[in-house]
Each structure stands twice: as C-alpha cells, then as structure tokens.
Protein backbone atom coordinates (compact mmCIF):
# COMPACT_ATOMS: atom_id res chain seq x y z
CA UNK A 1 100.26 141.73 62.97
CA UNK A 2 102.84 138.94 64.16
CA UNK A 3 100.86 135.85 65.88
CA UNK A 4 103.19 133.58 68.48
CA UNK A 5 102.11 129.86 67.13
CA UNK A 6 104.28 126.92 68.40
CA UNK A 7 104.45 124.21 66.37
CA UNK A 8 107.76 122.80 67.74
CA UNK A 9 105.60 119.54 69.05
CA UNK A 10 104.58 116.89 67.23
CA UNK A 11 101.25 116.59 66.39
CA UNK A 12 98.60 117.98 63.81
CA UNK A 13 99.67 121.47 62.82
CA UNK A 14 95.83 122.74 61.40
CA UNK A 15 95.09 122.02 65.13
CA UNK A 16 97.38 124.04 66.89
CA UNK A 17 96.83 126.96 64.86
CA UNK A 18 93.23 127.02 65.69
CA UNK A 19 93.81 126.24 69.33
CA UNK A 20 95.91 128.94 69.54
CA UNK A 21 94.15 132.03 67.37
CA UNK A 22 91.27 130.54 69.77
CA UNK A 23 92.60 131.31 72.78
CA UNK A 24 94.34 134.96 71.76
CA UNK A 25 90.54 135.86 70.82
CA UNK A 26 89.33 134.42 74.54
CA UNK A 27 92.13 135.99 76.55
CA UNK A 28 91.89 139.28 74.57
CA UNK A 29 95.27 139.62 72.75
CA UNK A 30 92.97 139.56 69.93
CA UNK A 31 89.99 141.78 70.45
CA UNK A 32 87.05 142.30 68.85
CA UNK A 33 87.77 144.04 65.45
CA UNK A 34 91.29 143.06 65.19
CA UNK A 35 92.65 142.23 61.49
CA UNK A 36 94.63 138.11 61.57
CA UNK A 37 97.30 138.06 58.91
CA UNK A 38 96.31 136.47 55.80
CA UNK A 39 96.00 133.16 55.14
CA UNK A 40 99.52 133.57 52.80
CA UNK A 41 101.23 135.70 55.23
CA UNK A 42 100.42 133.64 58.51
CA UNK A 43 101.83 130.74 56.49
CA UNK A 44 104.91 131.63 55.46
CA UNK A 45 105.80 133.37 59.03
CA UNK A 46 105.14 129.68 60.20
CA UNK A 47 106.63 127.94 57.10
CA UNK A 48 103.45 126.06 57.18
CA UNK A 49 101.23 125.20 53.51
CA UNK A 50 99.03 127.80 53.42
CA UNK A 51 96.23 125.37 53.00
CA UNK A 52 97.15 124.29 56.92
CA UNK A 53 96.61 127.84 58.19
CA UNK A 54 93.06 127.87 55.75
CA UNK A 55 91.90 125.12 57.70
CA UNK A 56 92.79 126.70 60.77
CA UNK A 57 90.66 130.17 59.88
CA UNK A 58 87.82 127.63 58.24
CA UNK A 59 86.68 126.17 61.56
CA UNK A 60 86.66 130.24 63.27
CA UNK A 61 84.55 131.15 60.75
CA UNK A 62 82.41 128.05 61.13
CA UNK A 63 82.45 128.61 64.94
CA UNK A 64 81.74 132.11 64.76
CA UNK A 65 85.37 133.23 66.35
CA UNK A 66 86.21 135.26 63.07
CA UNK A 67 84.61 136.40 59.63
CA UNK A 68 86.09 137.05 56.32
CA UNK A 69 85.25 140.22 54.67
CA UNK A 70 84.81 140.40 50.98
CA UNK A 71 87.88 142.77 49.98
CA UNK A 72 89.38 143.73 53.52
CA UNK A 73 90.53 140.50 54.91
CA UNK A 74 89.64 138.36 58.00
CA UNK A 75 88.76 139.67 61.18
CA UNK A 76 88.21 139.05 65.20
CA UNK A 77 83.97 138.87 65.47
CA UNK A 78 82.07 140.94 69.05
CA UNK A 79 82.25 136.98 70.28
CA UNK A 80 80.95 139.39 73.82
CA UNK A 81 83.16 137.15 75.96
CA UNK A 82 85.36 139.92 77.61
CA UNK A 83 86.19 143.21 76.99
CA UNK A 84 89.32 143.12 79.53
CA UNK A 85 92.33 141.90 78.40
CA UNK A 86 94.06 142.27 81.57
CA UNK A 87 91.35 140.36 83.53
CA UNK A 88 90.38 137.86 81.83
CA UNK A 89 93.09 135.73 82.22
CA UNK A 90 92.80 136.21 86.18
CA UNK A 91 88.92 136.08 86.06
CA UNK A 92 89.36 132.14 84.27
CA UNK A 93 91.72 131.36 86.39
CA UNK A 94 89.93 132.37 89.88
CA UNK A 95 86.35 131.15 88.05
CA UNK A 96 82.89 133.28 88.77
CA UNK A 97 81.05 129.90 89.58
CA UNK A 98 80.72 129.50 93.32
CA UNK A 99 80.31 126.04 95.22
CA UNK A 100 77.37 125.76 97.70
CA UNK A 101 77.53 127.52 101.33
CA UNK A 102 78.31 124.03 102.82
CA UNK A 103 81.61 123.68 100.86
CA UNK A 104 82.97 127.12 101.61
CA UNK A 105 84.23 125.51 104.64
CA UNK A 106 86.03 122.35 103.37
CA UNK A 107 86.49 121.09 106.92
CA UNK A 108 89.67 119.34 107.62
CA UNK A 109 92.30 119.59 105.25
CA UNK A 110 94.51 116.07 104.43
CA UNK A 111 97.32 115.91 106.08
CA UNK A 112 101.11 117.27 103.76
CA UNK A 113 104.35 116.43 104.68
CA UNK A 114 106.40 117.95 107.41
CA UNK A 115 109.24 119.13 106.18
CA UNK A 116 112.17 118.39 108.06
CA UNK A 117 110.46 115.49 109.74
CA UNK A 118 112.05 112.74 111.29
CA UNK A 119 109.71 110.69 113.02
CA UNK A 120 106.42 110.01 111.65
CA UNK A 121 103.87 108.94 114.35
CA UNK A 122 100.26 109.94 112.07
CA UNK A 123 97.74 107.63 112.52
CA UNK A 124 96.03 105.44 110.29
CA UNK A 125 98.83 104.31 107.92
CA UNK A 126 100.13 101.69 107.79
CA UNK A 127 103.58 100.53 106.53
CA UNK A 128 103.59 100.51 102.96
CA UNK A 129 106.97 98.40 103.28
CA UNK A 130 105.62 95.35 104.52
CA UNK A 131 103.37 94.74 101.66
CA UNK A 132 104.06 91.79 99.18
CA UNK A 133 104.87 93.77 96.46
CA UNK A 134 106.85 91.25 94.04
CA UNK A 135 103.53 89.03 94.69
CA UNK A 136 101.37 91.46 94.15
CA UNK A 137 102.80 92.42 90.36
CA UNK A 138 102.51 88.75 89.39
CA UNK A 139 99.07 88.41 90.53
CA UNK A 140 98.06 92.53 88.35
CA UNK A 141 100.31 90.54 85.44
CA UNK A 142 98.12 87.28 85.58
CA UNK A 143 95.15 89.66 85.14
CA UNK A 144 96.07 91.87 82.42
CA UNK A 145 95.83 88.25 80.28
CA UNK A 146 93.01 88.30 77.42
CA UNK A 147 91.37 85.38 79.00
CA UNK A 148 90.91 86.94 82.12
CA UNK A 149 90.24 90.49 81.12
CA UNK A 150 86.84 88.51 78.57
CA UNK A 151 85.17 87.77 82.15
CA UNK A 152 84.95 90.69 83.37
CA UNK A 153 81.70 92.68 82.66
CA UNK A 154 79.33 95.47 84.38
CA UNK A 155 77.02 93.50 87.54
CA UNK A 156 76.66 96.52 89.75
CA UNK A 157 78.05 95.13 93.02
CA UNK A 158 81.79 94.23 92.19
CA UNK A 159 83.46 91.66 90.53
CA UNK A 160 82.06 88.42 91.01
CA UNK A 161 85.28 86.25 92.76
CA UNK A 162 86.52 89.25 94.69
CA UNK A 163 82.94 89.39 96.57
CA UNK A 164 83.29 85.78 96.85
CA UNK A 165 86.62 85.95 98.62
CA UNK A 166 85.78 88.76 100.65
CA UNK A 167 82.54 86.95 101.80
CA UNK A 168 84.61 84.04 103.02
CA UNK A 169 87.46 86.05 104.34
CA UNK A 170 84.88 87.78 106.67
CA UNK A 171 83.16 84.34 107.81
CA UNK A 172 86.33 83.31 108.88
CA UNK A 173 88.54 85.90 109.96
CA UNK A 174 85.32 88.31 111.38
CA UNK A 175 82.41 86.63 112.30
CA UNK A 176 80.32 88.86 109.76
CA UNK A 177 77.21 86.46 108.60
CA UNK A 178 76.95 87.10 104.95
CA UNK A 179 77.40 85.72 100.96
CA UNK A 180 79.15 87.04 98.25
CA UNK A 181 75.50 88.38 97.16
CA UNK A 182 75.76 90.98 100.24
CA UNK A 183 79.06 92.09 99.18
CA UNK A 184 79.42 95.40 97.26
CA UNK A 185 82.69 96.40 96.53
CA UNK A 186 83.77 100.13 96.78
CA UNK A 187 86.29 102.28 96.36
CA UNK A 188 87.57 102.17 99.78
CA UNK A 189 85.36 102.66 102.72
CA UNK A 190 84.72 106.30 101.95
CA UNK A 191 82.97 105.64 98.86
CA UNK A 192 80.93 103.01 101.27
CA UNK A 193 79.73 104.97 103.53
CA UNK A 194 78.79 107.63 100.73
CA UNK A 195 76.64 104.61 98.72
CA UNK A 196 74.61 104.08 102.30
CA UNK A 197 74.29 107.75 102.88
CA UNK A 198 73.12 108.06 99.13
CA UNK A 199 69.55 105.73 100.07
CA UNK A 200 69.40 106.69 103.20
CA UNK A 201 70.21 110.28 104.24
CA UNK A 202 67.40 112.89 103.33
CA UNK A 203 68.40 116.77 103.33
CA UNK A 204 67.37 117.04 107.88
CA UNK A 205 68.28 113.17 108.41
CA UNK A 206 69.56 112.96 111.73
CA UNK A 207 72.99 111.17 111.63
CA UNK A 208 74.44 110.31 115.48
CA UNK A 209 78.24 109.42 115.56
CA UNK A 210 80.80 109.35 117.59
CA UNK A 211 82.23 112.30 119.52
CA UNK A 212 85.15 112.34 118.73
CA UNK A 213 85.07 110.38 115.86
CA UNK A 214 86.16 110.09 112.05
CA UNK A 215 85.93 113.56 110.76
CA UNK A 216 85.80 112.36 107.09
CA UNK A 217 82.47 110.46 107.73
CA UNK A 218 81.17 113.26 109.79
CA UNK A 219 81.90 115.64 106.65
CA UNK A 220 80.66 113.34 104.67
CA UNK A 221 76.93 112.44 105.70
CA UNK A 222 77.16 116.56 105.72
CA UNK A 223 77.57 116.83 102.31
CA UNK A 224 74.36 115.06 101.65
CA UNK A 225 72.58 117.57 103.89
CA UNK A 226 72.46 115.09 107.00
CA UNK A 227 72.38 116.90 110.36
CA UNK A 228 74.92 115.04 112.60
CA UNK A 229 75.16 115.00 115.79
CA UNK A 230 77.87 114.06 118.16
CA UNK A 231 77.35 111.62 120.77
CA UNK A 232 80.14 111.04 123.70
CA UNK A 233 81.95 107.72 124.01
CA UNK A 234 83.32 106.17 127.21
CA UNK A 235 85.43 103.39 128.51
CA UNK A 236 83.09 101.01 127.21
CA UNK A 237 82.08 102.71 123.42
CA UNK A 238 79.61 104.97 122.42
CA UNK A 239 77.00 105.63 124.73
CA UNK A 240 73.87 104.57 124.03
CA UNK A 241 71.61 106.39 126.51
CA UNK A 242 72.94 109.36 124.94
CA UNK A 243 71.95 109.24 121.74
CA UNK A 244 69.30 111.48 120.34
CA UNK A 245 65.49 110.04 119.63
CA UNK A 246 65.66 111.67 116.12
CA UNK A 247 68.42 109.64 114.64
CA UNK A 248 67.90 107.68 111.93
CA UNK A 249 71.52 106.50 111.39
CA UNK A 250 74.22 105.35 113.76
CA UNK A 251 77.59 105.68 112.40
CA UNK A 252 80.14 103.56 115.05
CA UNK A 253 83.59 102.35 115.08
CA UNK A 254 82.74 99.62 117.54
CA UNK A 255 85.94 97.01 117.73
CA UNK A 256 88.31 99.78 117.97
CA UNK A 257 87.09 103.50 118.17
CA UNK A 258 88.75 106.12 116.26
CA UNK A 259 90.77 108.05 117.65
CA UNK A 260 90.51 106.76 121.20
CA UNK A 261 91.00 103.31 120.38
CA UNK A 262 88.19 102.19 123.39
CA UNK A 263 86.08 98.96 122.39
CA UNK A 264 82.71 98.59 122.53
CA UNK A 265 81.51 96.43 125.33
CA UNK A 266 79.17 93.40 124.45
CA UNK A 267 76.45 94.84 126.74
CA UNK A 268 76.72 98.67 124.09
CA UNK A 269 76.22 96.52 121.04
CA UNK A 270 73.73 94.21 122.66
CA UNK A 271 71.90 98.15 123.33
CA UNK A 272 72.87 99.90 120.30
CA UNK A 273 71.25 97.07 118.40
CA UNK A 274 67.98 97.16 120.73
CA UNK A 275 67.87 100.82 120.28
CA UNK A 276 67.80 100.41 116.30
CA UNK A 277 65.05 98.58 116.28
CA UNK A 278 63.12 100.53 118.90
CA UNK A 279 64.05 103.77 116.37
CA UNK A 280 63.46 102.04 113.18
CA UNK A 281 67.45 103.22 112.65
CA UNK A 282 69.92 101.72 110.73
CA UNK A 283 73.55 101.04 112.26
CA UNK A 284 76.47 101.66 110.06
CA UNK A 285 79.49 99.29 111.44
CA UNK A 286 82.72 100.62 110.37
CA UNK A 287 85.35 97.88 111.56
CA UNK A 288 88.11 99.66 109.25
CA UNK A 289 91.36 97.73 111.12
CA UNK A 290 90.38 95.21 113.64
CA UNK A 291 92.74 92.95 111.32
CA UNK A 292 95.75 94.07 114.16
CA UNK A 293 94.88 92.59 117.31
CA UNK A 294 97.53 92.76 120.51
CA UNK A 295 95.34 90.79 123.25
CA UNK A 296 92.40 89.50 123.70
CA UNK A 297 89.81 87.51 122.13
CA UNK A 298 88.17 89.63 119.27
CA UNK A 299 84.70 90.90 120.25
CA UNK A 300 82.26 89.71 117.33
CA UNK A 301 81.04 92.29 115.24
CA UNK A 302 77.86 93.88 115.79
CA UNK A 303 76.33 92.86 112.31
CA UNK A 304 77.00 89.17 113.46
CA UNK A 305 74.45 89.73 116.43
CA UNK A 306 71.78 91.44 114.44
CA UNK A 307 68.78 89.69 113.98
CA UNK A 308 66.72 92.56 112.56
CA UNK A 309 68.26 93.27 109.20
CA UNK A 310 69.73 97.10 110.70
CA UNK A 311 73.33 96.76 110.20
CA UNK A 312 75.67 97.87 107.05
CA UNK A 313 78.67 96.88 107.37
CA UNK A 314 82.10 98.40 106.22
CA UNK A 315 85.36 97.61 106.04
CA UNK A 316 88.42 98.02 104.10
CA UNK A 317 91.76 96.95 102.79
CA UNK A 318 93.19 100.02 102.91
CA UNK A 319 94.87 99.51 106.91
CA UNK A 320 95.38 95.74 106.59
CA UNK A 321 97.57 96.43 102.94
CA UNK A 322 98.24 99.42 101.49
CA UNK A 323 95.68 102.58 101.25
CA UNK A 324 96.77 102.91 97.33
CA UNK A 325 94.58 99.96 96.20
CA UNK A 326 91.99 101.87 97.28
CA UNK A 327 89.60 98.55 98.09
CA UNK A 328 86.59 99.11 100.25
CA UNK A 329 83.31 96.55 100.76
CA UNK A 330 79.95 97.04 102.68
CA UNK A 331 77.60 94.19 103.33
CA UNK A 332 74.20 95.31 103.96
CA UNK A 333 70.79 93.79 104.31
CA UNK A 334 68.78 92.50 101.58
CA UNK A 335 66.35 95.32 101.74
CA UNK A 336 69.09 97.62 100.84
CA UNK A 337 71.26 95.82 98.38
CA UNK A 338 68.72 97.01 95.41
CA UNK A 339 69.08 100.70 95.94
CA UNK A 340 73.13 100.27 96.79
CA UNK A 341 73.62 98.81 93.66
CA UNK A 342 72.16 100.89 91.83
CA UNK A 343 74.04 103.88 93.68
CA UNK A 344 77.14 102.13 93.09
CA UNK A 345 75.91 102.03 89.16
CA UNK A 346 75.14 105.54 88.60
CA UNK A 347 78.28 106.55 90.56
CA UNK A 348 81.48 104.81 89.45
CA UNK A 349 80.56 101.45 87.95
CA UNK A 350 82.72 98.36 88.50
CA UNK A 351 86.01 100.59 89.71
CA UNK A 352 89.52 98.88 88.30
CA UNK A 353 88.58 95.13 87.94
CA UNK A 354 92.15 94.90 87.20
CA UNK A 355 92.99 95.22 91.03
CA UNK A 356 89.88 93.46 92.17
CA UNK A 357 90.99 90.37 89.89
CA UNK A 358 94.43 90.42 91.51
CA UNK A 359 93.00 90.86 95.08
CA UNK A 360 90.56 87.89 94.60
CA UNK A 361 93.78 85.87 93.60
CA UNK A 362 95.79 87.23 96.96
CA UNK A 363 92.88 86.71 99.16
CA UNK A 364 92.17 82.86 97.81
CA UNK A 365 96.03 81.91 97.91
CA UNK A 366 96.14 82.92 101.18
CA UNK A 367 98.86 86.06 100.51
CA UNK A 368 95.91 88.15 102.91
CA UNK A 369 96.67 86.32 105.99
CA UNK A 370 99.87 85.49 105.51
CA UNK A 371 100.76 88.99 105.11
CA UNK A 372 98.31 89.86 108.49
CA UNK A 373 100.40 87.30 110.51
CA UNK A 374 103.73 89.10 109.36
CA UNK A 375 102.40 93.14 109.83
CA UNK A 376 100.93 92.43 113.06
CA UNK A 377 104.02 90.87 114.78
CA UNK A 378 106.05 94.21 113.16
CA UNK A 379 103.30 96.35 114.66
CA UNK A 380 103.04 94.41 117.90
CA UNK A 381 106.52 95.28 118.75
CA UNK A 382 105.95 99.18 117.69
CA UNK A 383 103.07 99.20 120.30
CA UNK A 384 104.36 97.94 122.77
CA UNK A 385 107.45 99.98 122.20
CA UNK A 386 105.64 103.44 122.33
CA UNK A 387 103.38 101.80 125.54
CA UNK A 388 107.33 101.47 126.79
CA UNK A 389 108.29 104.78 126.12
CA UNK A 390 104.84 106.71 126.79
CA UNK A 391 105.07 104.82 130.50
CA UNK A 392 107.70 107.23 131.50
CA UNK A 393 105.53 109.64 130.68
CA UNK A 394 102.81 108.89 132.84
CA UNK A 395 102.72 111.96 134.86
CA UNK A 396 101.73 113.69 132.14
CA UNK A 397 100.11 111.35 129.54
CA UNK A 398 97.20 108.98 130.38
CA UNK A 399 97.00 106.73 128.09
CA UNK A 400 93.78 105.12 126.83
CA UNK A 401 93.63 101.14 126.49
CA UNK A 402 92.97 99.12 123.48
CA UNK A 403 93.62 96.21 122.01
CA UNK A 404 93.61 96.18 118.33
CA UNK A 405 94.70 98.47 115.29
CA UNK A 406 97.35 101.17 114.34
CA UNK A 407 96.92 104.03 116.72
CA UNK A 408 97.21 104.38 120.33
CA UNK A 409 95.40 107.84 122.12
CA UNK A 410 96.52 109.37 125.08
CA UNK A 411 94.85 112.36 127.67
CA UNK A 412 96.96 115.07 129.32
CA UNK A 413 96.30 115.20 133.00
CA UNK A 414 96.39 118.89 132.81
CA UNK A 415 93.46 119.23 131.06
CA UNK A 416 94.94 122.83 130.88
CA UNK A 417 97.35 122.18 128.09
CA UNK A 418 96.70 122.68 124.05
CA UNK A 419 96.91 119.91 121.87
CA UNK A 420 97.10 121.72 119.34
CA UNK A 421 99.85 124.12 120.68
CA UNK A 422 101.82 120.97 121.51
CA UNK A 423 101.35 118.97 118.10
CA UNK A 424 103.04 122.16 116.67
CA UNK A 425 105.46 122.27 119.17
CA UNK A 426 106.23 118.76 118.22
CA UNK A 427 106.47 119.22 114.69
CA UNK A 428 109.17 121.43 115.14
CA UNK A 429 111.60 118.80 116.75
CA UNK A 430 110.90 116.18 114.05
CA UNK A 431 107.95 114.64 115.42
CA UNK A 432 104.50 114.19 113.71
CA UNK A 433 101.59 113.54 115.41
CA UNK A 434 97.94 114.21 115.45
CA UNK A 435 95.91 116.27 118.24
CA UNK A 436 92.50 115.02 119.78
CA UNK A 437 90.40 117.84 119.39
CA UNK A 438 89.92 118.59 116.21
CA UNK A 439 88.02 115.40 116.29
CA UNK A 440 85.19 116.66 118.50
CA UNK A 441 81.96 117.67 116.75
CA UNK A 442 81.49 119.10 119.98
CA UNK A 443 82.93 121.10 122.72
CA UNK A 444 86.17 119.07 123.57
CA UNK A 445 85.88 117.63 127.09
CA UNK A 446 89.69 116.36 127.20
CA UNK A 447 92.79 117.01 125.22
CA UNK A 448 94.93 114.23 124.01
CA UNK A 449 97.71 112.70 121.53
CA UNK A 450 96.76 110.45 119.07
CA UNK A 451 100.06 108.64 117.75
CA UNK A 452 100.27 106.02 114.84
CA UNK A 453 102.48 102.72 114.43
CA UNK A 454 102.57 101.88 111.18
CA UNK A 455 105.23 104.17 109.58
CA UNK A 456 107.99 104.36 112.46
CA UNK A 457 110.24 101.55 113.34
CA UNK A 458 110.45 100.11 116.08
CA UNK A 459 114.14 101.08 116.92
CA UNK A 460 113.43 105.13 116.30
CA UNK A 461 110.33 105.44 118.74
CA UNK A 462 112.70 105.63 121.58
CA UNK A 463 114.16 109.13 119.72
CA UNK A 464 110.69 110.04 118.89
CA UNK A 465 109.24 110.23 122.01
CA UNK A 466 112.37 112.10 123.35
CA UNK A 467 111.92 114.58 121.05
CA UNK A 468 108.14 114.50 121.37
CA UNK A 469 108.77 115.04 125.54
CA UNK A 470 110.80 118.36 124.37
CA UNK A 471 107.31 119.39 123.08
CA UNK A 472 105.74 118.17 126.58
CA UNK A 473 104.27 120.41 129.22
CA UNK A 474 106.14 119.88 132.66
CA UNK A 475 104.29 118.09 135.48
C-alpha cells in the first residue's frame, strides 16, 4: 500500500507522518483492518530514517489509532468513528452539532461589498482617511517599549490611564458625571452593552428599545433570552407613555436616534428618567456619535441628569476614529460596577492594552479633539451637501431633522413605495444605501432612506444622488 505524506515543508517530519496516517484513518482512506507499510518500507518511499516513521506508528499505537501484530505487521484498529468513506469528509465538514433554535435565524447579516459600486452612502462609518495615522504608529511604537509594557497588569475594568482619560474626556466634551473608577473599558460598544445585559437580563427580562432602532442591540439582549419589545419614537425621541410596565431595561439612543437621527427632547429624558425610577428599571444610554454636531447646543446626556443611580452609559470610539480599534467604555453606577467587572473578567480580560496605552497617549495630547475639530468640518460639508441635493428631491423624500452624527434618514411620501425594492434598485446604478425597515421590530409604519456621510466626498454626492433619483419612484 502507497501512503501520500508531504514532507516538502519545513518542520518536524515524525509529526507530519502521524498527522497524516491520522487523518487517512479519520476520513476512511484507511479503514478499519487495513495493513500500513512497514516501518522500513514507509521509510524509504519517503527517504525518511526509519526511526522517524517508528515514532510516527509509536504514538498510533499509544493512541489506540493502530496495533502491531506479532508476525503480520501493523494494522488500522475498529477506532468506530465512521464506516463511510465517502461521507465522512462531508459529514465533518457540515458538523452534526446544532446551535440553539434562537440562532437558526442569525438576524441581520453584516453588510459585503457591492460590487461595482461607486458611491458609498452606508451609514455608520466613518472616513477611515481622516484618521491620524502617522500619529497614531508613534504613539502603538512608544507602547511596545519594555518600560511601558512592565505596567500593565490584569484590574478588571481597563487599563488604568485610558479610564482616566476617558473619564475626563467625557466631563469635558459630554457632560457625563463620572471618575475613572466608573469607567470600564470594552471592546467597542457591543461588547458593552453585552457586559450590562450579562447582570442584568434574566431568560423573560423585558427589554424596551427603540422602534426602529439598532438591530445589533436588539439581537443582542435576544441572545441572552431577553424578550424585547419595540417601542415607537417621534419627533421628540422615544416615547415614553408607550413603553410597556414590564420592562426592566430601556435601551435608547437619546442625542441622536439611530436610524432616524430625531433627538430626544429635554422634557423625554426628564420622563424616561422618572419612569425608571417609578419601574425600578435601569436606562442604558447609548450616545455612540454625538462627537459630530452641525447646530445647536448639545443636549446633556441623560446620565448627567440622573440622580437615582439608573443610567449605564455607553459610548465608543469606533464613529469619532476608526471602527478597527475596536474601543468601547460604559460608565455605570456603583451598584453595578462589581458584577461588570467581573463580567468583563470572565469574558475577555484586559483586551489589547497595547491600543488602550496608545489611546490614553492620543486622548491626553489632545490628538482626540484635534482630530474631532478636523472630521466634523469634512463631514459638515458632506451633510449639508446631501441636505443640498436631497432638497430637490422633496416631492418625494421627507427628510427627517437632526443635528449631530453620520447619517441623515429620510420618509417617502408615498408611503406606497418599497424600500427595500428601491435600495436594490439603487445598488444597481452604483449607489449604496441602507433601507428603513428592516430596522422595525415591529410592523413598519413608514418607509425611508437612511444614507451615511462618512465614506463619500463631498464633490461625488452630487453624482450619487443622480444616480440614486434613477432608483426613485416618480411623484
């Protein structure tokens, strides 16, 4: 019998010989029964020492893969793994374990490429462009230094000066009352939101959010067997009144909603916050890129007005620098920061302290709002460009006001029309944008556009939303 072994890469021969009589026995080229060459004859096919190939047959006796036979030679054992050669291969490949019922339905699939595209109007990225890279390196070079790399160690929460700066970036640039001991650093906001849902959701917790809303929370708190339930936003934010007695979390995007990029009023937070403390609920605040403001005095956030300890708030560097740094943080009351720790422990530890060290360093030289200055003027004139351009559009498009971040979202008068239909339609002139309702938990009420700024210059919007009109139903 002739065995295929490769040993054209480098690396330690006795090894691959094992790995690959292994896997002939598991696949079924060798079945149970079959004769393997001798230990002489295996060698010199593979101009090996025949000690090497030994070795090799050594640990499948040990393992219980083959046995020698006084007198007849070595042979396959009944290792009862499959009898099938032909199916086994496609049986490991397809696997006979089965998820849960809940993740048979993996909900709403990222985003690919369009091929062919030529204007890319997705929300909620921003411009990858803009950010200080060449600072950025010298800062990830100044921590990979031995001296630096000896401080860090395992707290829990984050590392130590990066909570610090984010503490005082939020004091001053948010309003958020807090200290570096409220700070837990995350991987990104998603991995916040799954720390608060870790102490606080229950398999039947009642979750209320935002209809529509951010799908990827929504999925989320599901995944921790939270029921959520939609509740309908206006003008003026979520709306309170509407929300269901039951709920024991609020998730909100108050300073600008996603997708419809409304703001909460100052009266809704005032009542959200009364409402929390009337349903012994906890709000979670996700303010994930207020950084880009257009007009308008910033409302504070809603954890700066709580008096009651019933806010966790979350935020992110992901919008206001690039989404690869993967940087969240949550600051949440003292009565929680025990079990979020620990949730952070037993999860994924400290995260890359590497990029934490380097962000502590851009936030306390002042790169952070430097760089928040610069973006915002480059996505100011975007905006207002696509306002421009949407305008003549206005017989068809209403679009919704706002005042901060990266998106804008618009309603067709028609309510007649797909989104959906359209968003395709637009994809195949060049254009890529998101539809409105597949962010309803709910029955969609309206159908809408929701179109990003943060990876189109501003001189091709005018040709994007000419092509995007091709896609347009007529007035």
């Amino acid at each position: 019998m002739t065995i295929h072994v490769s040993l054209d890469a480098p690396g330690d021969r006795t090894a691959r010989i094992y790995v690959a009589l292994r896997h002939a026995i598991l696949d079924g080229r060798l079945a149970s029964g079959d004769r393997v060459p001798a230990t002489r004859d295996l060698a010199g096919q593979l101009g090996v020492a025949r000690g090497t190939v030994t070795s090799a047959y050594d640990r499948l006796v040990a393992e219980g893969f083959l046995e020698s036979r006084t007198g007849s030679g070595t042979f396959v054992t009944d290792v009862a793994l499959t009898t099938d050669a032909d199916d086994h291969g496609r049986r490991a490949r397809s696997g006979a374990v089965q998820p849960l019922a809940m993740w048979l339905d993996s909900g709403r699939e990222p985003e690919r490429p369009l091929a062919g595209r030529v204007h890319d109007l997705y929300p909620g990225l921003p411009d990858n462009r803009l950010f200080p890279l060449e600072t950025w390196r010298r800062l990830v070079s100044t921590q990979l230094r031995r001296s630096r790399l000896d401080d860090l160690t395992y707290v829990g929460r984050g590392h130590r000066r990066l909570r610090e700066e984010v503490a005082r970036h939020l004091g001053l640039a948010r309003s958020v009352a807090c200290s570096s001991e409220d700070v837990i650093v995350t991987v990104g906001a998603q991995q916040a939101i799954d720390l608060v849902a870790r102490v606080l959701v229950e398999p039947g917790t009642v979750v209320a959010a935002e209809d529509p809303g951010y799908s990827a929370a929504h999925r989320l708190f599901e995944t921790h067997r939270a029921v959520v339930r939609g509740v309908p936003v206006d003008s003026e934010g979520l709306v309170v009144d509407a929300l269901p007695d039951d709920a024991r979390i609020v998730y909100v995007t108050p300073s600008h909603q996603f997708p419809t990029g409304v703001v909460m009023s100052l009266a809704r937070r005032a009542a959200l916050l009364r409402w929390a403390v009337d349903h012994d609920a906890a709000i979670v605040e996700d303010d994930y890129d207020s950084e880009f403001r257009f007009s308008d005095r910033p409302l504070e956030p809603i954890q700066s007005l709580d008096r009651e300890g019933r806010v966790i708030y979350v935020g992110t560097f992901s919008k206001s620098l690039i989404p690869a740094l993967r940087v969240g943080y949550l600051v949440a009351p003292q009565s929680l920061q025990r079990a979020l720790r620990e949730a952070r422990r037993v999860s994924t530890w400290e995260g890359d302290v590497v990029t934490h060290g380097a962000l502590a360093d851009f936030l306390a030289e002042g790169h952070h709002s430097a760089h928040v200055r610069r973006a915002s003027r480059v996505y100011g004139e975007r905006r207002s460009q696509l306002l421009a351009e949407l305008s003549r559009h206005d017989d068809v498009l209403e679009v919704v006001p706002s005042v901060a971040g990266l998106h804008v979202c618009a309603h067709f008068r028609d309510q007649g029309v797909d989104d959906r239909s359209v968003v395709a339609e637009a994809a195949r002139h060049g254009v890529r944008i998101e539809a409105l309702t597949p962010r309803y938990l709910e029955q969609p009420p309206v159908q809408g556009l929701v179109m990003g700024i943060g990876t189109i210059e501003a001189g091709a919007i005018q040709d994007a939303v000419r092509r995007l009109s091709r896609a347009l139903p007529r007035s």
